[in-house]
PDB file of N, CA and C in Angstrom:
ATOM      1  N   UNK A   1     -23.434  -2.213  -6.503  1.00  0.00           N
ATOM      2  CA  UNK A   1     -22.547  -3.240  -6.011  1.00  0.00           C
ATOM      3  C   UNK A   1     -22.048  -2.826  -4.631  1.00  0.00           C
ATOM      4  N   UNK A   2     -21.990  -3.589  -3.445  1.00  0.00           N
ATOM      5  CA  UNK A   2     -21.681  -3.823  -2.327  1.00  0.00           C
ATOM      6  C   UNK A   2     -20.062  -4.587  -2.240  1.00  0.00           C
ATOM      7  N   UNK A   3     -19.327  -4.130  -1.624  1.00  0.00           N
ATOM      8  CA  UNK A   3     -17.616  -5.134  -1.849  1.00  0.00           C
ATOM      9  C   UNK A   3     -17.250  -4.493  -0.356  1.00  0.00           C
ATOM     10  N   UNK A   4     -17.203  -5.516   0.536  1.00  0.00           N
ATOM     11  CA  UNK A   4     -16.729  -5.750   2.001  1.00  0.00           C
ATOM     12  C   UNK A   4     -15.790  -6.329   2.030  1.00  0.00           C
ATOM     13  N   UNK A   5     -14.638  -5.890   2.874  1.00  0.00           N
ATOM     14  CA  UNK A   5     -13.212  -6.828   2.644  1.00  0.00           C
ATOM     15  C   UNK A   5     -13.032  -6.454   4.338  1.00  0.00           C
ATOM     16  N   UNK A   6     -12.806  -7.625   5.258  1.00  0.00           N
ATOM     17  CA  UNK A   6     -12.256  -7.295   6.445  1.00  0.00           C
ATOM     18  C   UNK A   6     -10.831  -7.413   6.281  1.00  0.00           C
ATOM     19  N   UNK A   7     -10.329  -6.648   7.188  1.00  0.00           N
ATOM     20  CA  UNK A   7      -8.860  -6.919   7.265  1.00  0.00           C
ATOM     21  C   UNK A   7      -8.505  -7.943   7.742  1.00  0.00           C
ATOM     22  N   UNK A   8      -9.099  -8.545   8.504  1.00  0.00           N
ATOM     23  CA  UNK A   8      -8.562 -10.529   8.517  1.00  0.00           C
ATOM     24  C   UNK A   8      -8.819 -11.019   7.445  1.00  0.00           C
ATOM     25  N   UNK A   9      -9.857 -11.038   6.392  1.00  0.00           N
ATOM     26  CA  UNK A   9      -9.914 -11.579   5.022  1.00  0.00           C
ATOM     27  C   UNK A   9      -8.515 -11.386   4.575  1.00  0.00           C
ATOM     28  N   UNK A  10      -8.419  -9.562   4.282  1.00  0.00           N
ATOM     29  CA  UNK A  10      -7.218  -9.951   3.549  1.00  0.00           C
ATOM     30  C   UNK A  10      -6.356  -9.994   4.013  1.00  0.00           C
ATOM     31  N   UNK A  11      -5.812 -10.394   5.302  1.00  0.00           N
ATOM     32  CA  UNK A  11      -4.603 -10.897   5.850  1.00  0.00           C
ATOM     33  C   UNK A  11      -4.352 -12.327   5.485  1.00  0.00           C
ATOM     34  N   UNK A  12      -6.033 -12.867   5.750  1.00  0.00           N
ATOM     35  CA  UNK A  12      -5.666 -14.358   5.593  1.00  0.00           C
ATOM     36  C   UNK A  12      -5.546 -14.604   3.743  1.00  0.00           C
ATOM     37  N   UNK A  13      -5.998 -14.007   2.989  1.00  0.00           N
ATOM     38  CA  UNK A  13      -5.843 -13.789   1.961  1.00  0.00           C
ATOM     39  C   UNK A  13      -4.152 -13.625   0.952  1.00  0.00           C
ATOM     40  N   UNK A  14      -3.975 -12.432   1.985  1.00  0.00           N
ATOM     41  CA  UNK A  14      -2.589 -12.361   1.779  1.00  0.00           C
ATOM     42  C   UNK A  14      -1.186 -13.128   2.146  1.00  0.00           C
ATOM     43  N   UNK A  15      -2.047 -14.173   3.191  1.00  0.00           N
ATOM     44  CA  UNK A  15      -0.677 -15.244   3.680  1.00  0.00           C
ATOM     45  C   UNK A  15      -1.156 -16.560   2.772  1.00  0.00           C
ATOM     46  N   UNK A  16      -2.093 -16.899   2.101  1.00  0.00           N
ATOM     47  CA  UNK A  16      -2.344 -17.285   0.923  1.00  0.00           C
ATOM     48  C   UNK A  16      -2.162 -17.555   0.248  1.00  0.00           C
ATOM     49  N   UNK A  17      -1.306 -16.315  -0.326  1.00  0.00           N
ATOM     50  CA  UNK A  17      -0.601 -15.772  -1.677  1.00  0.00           C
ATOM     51  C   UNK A  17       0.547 -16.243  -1.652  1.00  0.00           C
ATOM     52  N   UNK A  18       1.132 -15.797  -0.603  1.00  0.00           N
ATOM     53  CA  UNK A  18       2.517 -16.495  -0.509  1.00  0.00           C
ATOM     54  C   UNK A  18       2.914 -14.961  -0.922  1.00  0.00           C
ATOM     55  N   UNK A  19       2.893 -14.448  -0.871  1.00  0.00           N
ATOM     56  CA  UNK A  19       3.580 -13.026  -1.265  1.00  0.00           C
ATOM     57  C   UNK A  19       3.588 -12.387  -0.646  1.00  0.00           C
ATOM     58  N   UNK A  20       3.870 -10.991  -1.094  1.00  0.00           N
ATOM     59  CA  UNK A  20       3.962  -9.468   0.210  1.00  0.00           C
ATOM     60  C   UNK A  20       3.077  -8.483  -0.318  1.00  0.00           C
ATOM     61  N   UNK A  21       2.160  -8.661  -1.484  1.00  0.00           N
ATOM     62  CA  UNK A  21       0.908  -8.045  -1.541  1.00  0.00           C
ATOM     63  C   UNK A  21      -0.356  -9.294  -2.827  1.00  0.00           C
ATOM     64  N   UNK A  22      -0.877  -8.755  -2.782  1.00  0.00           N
ATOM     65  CA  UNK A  22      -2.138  -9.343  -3.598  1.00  0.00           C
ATOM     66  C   UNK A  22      -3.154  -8.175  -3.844  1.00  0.00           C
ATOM     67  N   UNK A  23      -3.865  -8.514  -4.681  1.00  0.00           N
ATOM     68  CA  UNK A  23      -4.687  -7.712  -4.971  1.00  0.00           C
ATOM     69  C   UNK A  23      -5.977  -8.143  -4.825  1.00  0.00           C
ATOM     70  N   UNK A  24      -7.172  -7.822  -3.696  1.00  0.00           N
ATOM     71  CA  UNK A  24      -7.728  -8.014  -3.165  1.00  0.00           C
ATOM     72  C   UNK A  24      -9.688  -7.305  -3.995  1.00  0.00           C
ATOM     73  N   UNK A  25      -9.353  -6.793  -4.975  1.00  0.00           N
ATOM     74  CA  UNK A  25     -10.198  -6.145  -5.561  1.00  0.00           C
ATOM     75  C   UNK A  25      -9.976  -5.260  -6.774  1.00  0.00           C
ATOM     76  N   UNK A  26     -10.798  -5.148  -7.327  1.00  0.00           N
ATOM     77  CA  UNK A  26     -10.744  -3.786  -9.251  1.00  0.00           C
ATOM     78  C   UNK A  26     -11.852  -3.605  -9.427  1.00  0.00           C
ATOM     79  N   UNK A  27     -11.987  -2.566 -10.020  1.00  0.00           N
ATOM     80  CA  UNK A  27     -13.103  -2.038 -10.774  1.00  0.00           C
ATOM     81  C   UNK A  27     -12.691  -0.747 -11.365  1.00  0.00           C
ATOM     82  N   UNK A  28     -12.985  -0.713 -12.612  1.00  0.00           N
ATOM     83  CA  UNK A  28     -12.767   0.558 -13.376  1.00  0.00           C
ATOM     84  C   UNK A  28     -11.096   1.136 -13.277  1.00  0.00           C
ATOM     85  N   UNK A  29     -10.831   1.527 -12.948  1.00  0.00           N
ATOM     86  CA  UNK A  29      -9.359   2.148 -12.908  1.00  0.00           C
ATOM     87  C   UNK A  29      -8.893   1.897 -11.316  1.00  0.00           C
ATOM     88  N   UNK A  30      -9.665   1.478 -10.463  1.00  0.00           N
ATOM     89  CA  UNK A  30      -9.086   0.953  -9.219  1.00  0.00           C
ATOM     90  C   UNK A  30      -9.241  -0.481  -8.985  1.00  0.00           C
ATOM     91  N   UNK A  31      -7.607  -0.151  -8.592  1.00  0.00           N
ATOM     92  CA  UNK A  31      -7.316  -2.340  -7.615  1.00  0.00           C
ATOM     93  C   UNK A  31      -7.033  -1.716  -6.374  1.00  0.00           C
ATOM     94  N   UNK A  32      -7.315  -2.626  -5.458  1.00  0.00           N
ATOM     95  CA  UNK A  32      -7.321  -2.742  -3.844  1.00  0.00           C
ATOM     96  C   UNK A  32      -6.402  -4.062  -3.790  1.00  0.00           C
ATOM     97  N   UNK A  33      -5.935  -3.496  -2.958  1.00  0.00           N
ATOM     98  CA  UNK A  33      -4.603  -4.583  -2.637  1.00  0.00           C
ATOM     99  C   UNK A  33      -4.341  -4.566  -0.985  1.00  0.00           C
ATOM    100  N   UNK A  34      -3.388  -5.636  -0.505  1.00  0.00           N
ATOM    101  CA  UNK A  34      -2.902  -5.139   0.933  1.00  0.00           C
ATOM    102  C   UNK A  34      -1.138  -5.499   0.296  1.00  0.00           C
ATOM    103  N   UNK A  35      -0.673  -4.777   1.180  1.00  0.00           N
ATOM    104  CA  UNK A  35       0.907  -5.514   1.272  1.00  0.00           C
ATOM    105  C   UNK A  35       1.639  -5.329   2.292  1.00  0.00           C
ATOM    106  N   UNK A  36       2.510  -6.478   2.581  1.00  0.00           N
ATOM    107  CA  UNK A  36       2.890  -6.420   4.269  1.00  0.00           C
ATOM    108  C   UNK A  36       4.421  -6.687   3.619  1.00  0.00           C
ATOM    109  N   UNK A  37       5.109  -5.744   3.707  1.00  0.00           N
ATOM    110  CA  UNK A  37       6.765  -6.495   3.869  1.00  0.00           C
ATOM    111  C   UNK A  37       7.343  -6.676   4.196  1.00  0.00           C
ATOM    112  N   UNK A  38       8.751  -7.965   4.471  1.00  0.00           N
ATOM    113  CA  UNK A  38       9.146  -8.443   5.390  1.00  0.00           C
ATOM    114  C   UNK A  38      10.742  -7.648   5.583  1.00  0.00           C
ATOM    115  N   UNK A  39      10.661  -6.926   6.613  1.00  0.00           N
ATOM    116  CA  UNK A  39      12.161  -6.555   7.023  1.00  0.00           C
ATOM    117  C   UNK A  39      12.569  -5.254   5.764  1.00  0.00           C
ATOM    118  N   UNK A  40      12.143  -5.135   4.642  1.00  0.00           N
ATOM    119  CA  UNK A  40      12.782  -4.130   3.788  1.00  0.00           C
ATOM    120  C   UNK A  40      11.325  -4.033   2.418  1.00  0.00           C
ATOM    121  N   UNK A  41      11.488  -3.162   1.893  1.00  0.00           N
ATOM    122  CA  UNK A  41      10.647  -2.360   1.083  1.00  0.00           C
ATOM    123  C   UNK A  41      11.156  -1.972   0.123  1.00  0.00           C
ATOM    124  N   UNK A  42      10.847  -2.961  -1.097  1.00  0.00           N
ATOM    125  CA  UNK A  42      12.026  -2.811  -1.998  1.00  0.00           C
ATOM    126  C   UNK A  42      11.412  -2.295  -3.238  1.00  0.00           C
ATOM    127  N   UNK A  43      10.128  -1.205  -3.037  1.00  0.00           N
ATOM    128  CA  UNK A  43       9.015  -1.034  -4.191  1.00  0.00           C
ATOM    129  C   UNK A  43      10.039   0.049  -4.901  1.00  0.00           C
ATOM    130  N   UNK A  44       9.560  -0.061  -6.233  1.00  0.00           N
ATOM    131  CA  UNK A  44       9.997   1.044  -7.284  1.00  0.00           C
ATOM    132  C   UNK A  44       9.032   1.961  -7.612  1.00  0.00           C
ATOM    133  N   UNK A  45       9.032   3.372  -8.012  1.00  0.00           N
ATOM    134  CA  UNK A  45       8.297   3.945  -8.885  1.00  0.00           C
ATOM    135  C   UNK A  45       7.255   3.263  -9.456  1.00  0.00           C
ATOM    136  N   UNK A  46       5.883   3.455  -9.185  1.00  0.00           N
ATOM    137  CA  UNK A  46       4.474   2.700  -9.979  1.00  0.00           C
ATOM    138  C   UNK A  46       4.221   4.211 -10.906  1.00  0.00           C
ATOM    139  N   UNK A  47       3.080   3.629 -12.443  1.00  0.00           N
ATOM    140  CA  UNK A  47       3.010   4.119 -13.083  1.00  0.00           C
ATOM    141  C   UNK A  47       1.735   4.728 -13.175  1.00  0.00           C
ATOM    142  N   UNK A  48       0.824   4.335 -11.979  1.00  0.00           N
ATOM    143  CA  UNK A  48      -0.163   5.273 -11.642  1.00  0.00           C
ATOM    144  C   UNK A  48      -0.397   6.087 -10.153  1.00  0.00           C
ATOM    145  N   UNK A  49      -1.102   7.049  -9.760  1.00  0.00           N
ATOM    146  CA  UNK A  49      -1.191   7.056  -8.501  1.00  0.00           C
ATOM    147  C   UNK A  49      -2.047   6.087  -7.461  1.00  0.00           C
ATOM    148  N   UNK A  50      -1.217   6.390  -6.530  1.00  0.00           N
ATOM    149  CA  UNK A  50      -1.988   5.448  -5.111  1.00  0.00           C
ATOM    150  C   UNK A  50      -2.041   6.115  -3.926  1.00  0.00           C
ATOM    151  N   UNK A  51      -2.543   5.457  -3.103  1.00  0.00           N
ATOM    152  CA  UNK A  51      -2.989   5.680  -1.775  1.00  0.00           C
ATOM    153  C   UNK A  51      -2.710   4.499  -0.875  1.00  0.00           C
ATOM    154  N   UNK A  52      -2.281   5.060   0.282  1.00  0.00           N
ATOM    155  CA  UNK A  52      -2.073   3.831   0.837  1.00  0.00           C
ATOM    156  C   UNK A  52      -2.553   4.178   2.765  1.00  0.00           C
ATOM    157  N   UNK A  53      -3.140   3.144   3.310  1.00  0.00           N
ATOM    158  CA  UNK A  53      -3.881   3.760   4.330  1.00  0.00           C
ATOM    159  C   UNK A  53      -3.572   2.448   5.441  1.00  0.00           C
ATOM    160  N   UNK A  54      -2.522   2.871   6.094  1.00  0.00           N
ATOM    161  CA  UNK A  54      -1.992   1.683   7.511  1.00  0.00           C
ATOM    162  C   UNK A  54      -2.773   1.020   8.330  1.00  0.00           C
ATOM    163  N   UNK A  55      -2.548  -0.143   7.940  1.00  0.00           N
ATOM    164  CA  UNK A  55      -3.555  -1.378   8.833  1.00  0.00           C
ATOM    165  C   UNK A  55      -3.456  -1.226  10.225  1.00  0.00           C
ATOM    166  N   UNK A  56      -1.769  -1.648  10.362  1.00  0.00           N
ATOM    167  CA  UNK A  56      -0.904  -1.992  11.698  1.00  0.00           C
ATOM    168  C   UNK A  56       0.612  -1.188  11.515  1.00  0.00           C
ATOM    169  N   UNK A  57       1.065  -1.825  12.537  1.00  0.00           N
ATOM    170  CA  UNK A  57       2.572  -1.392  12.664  1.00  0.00           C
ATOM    171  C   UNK A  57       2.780   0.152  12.674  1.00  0.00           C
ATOM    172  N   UNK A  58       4.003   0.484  12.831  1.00  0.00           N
ATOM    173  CA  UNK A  58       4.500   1.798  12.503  1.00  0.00           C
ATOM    174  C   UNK A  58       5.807   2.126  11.909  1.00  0.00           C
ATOM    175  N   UNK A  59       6.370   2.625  11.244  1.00  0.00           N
ATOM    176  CA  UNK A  59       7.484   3.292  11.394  1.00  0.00           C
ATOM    177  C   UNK A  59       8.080   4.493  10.334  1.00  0.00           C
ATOM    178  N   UNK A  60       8.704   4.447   8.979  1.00  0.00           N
ATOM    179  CA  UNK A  60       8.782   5.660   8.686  1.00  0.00           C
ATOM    180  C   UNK A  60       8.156   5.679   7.313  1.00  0.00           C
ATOM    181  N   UNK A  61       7.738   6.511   6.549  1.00  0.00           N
ATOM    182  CA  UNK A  61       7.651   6.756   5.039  1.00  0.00           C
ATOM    183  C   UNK A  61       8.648   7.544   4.444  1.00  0.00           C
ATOM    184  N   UNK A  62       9.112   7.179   3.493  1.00  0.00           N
ATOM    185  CA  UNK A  62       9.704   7.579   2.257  1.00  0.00           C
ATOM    186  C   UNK A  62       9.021   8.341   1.041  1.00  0.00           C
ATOM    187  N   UNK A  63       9.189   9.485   0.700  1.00  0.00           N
ATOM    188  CA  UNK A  63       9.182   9.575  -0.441  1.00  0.00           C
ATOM    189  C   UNK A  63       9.421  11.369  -0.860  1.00  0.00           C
ATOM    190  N   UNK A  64      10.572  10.967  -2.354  1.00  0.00           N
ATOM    191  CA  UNK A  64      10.736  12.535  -2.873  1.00  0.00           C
ATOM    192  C   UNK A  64      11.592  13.158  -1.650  1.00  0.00           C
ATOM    193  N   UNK A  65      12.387  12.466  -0.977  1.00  0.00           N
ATOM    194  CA  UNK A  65      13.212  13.276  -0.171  1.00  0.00           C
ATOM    195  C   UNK A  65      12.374  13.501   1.290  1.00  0.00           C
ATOM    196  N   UNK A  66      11.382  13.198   1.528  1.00  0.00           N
ATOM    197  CA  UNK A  66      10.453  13.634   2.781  1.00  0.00           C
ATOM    198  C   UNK A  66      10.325  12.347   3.702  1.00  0.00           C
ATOM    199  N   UNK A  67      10.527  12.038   4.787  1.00  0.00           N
ATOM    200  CA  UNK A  67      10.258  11.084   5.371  1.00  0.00           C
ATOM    201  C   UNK A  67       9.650  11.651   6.425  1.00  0.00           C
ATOM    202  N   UNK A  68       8.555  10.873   6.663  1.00  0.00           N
ATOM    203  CA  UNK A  68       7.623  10.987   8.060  1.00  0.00           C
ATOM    204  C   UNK A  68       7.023   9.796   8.622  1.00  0.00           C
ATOM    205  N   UNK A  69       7.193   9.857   9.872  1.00  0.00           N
ATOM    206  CA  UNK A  69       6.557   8.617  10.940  1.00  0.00           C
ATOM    207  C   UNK A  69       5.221   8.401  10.712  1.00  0.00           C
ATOM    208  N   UNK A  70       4.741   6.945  10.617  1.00  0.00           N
ATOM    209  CA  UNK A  70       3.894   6.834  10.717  1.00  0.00           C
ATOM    210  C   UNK A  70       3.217   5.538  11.542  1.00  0.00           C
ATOM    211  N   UNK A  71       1.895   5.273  12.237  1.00  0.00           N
ATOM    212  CA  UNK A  71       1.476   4.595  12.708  1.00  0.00           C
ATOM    213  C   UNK A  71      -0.233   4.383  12.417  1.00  0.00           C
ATOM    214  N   UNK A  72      -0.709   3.316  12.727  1.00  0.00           N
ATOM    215  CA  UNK A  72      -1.871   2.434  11.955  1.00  0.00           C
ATOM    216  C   UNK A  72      -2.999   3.958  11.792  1.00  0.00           C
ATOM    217  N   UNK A  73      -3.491   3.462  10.838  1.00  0.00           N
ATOM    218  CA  UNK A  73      -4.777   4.906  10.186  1.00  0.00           C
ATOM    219  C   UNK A  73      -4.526   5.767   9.445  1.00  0.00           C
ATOM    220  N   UNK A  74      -2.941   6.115   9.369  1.00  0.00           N
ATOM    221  CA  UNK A  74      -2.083   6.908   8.641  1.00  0.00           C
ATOM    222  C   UNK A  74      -2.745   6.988   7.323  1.00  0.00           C
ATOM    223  N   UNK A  75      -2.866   7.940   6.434  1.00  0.00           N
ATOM    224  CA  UNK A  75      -2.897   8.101   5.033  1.00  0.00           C
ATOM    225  C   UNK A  75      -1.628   8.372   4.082  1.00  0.00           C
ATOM    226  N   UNK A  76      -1.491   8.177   3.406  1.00  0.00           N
ATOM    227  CA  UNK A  76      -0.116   8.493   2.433  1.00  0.00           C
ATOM    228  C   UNK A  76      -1.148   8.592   0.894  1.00  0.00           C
ATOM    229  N   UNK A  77      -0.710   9.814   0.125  1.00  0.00           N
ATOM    230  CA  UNK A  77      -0.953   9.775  -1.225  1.00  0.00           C
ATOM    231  C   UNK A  77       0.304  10.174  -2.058  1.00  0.00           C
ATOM    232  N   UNK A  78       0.472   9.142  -3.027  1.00  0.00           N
ATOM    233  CA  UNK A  78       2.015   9.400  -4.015  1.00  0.00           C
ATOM    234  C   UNK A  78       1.204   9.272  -5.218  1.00  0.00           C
ATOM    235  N   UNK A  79       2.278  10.401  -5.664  1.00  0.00           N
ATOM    236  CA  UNK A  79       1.575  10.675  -7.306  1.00  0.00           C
ATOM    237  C   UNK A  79       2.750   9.315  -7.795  1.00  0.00           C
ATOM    238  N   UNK A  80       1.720   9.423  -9.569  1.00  0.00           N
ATOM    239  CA  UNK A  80       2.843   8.071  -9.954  1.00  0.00           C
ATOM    240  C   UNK A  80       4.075   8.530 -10.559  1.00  0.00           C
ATOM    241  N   UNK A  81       4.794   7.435 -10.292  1.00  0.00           N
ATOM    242  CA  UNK A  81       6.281   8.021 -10.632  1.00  0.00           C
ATOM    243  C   UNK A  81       7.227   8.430  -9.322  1.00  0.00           C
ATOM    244  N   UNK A  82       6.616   8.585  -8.494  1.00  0.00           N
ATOM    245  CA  UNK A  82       7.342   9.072  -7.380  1.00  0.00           C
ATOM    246  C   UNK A  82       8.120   7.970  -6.287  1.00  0.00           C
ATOM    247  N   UNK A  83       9.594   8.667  -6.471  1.00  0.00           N
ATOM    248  CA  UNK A  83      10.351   7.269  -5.368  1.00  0.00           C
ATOM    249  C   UNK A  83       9.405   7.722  -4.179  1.00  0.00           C
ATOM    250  N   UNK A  84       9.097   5.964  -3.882  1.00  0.00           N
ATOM    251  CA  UNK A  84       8.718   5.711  -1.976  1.00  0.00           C
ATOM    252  C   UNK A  84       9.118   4.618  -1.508  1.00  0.00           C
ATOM    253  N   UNK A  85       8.956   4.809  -0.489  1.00  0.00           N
ATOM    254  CA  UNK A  85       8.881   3.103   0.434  1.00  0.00           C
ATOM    255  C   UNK A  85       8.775   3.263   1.829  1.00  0.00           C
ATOM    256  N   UNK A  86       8.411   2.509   2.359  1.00  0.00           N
ATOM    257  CA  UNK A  86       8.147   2.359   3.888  1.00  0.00           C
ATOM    258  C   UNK A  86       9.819   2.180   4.114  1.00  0.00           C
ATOM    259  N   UNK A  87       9.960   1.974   5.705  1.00  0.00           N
ATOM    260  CA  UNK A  87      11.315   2.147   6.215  1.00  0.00           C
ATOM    261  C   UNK A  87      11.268   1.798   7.723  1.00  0.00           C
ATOM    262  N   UNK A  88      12.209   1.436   8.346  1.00  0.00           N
ATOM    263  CA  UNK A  88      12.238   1.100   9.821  1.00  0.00           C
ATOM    264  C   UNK A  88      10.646   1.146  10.418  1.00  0.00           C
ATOM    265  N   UNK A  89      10.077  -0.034   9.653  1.00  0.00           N
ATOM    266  CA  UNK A  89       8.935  -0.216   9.892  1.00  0.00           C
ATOM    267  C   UNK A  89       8.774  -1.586  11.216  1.00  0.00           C
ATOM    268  N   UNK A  90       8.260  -1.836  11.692  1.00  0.00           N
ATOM    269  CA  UNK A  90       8.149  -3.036  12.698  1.00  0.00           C
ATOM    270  C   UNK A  90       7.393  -4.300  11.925  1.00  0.00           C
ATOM    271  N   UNK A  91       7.654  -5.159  12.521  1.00  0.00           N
ATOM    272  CA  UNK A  91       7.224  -6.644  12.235  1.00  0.00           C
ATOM    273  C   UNK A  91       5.779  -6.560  11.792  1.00  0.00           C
ATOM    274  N   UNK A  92       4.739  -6.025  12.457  1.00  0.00           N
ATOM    275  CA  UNK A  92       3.274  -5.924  12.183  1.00  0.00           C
ATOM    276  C   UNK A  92       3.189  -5.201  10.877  1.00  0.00           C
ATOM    277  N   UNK A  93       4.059  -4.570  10.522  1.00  0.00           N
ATOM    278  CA  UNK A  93       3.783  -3.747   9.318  1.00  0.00           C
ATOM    279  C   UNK A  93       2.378  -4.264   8.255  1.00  0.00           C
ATOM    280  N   UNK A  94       1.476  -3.613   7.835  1.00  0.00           N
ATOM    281  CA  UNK A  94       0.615  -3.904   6.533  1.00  0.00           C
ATOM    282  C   UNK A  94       0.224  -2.612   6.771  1.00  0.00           C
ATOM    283  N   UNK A  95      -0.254  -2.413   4.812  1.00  0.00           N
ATOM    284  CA  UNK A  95      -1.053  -1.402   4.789  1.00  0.00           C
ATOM    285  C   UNK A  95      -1.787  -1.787   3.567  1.00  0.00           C
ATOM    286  N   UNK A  96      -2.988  -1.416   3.700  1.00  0.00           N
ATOM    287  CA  UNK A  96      -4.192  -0.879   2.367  1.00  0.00           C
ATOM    288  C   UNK A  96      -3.126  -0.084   1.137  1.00  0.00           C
ATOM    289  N   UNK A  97      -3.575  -0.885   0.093  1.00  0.00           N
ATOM    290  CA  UNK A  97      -2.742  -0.085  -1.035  1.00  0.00           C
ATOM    291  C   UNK A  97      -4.237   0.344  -2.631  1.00  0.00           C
ATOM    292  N   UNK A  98      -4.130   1.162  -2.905  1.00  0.00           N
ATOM    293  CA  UNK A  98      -5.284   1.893  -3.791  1.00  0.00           C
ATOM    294  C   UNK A  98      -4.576   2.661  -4.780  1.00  0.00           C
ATOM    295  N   UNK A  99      -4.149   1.851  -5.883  1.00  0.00           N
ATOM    296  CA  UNK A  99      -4.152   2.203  -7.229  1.00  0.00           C
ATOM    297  C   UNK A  99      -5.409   2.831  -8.307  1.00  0.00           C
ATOM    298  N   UNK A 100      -5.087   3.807  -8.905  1.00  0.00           N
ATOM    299  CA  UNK A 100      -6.580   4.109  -9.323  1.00  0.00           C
ATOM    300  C   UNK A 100      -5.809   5.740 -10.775  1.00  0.00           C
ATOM    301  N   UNK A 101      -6.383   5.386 -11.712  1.00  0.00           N
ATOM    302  CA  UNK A 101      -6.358   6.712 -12.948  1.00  0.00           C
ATOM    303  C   UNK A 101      -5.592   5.937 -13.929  1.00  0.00           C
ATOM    304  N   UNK A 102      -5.267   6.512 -14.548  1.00  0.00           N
ATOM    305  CA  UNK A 102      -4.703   5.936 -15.583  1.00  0.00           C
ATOM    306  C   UNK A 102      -3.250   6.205 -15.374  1.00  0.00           C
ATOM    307  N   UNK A 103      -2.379   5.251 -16.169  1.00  0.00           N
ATOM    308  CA  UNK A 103      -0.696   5.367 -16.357  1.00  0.00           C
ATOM    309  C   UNK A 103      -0.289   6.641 -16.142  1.00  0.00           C
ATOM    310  N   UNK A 104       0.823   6.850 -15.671  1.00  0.00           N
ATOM    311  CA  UNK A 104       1.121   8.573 -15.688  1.00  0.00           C
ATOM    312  C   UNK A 104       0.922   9.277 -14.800  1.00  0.00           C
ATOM    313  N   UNK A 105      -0.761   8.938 -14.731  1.00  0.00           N
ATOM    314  CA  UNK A 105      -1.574   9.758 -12.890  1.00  0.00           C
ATOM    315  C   UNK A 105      -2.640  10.535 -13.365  1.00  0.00           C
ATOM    316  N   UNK A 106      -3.454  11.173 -12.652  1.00  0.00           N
ATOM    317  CA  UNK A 106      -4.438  12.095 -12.928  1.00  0.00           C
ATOM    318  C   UNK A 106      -4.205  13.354 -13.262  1.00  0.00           C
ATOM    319  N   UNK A 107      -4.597  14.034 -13.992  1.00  0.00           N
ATOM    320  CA  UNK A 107      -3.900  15.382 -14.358  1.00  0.00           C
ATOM    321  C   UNK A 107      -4.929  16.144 -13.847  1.00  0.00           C
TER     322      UNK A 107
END
């Protein structure tokens, strides 16, 4: 199997939705998603791990007490369970989001 997703797909995809993410793909223990949020980042603790890999925009990450700047290409990996969130992020903000293992996280 072949699965191509441009990032204008899922932009236009994601204004679509009407939401601040969608899920753009699955298979096996991974969904592909994008999510862009507006002005604040109001995610909780997820119950598996992810990855998340910056479209656009820049500004800070959250998580476990650590905050670091970031700008488009960036990688972030949070185990699950772990407080995060983006932060004094700019208007362009989106990023690639990659859920994947089972509940709990990978051991």
């Amino acid at each position: 199997m072949l699965m191509q997703i441009s990032t204008q797909e899922a932009m236009a995809r994601l204004a679509d939705s009407g939401r601040l993410f969608t899920e753009l793909f699955s298979h096996g223990s991974l969904s592909v998603e994008i999510y862009k949020p507006a002005r604040v980042d109001f995610q909780q603790p997820h119950d598996r791990d992810e990855i998340y890999v910056v479209i656009s925009g820049s500004g800070r990450f959250y998580c476990q007490g650590t905050v670091s700047d970031f700008t488009p290409g960036d990688f972030f990996f949070v185990q699950a369970g772990m407080e995060h969130h983006f932060m004094d992020f700019s208007d362009d903000f989106a990023t690639w989001v990659f859920f994947f293992g089972p509940p709990g996280g990978a051991s």
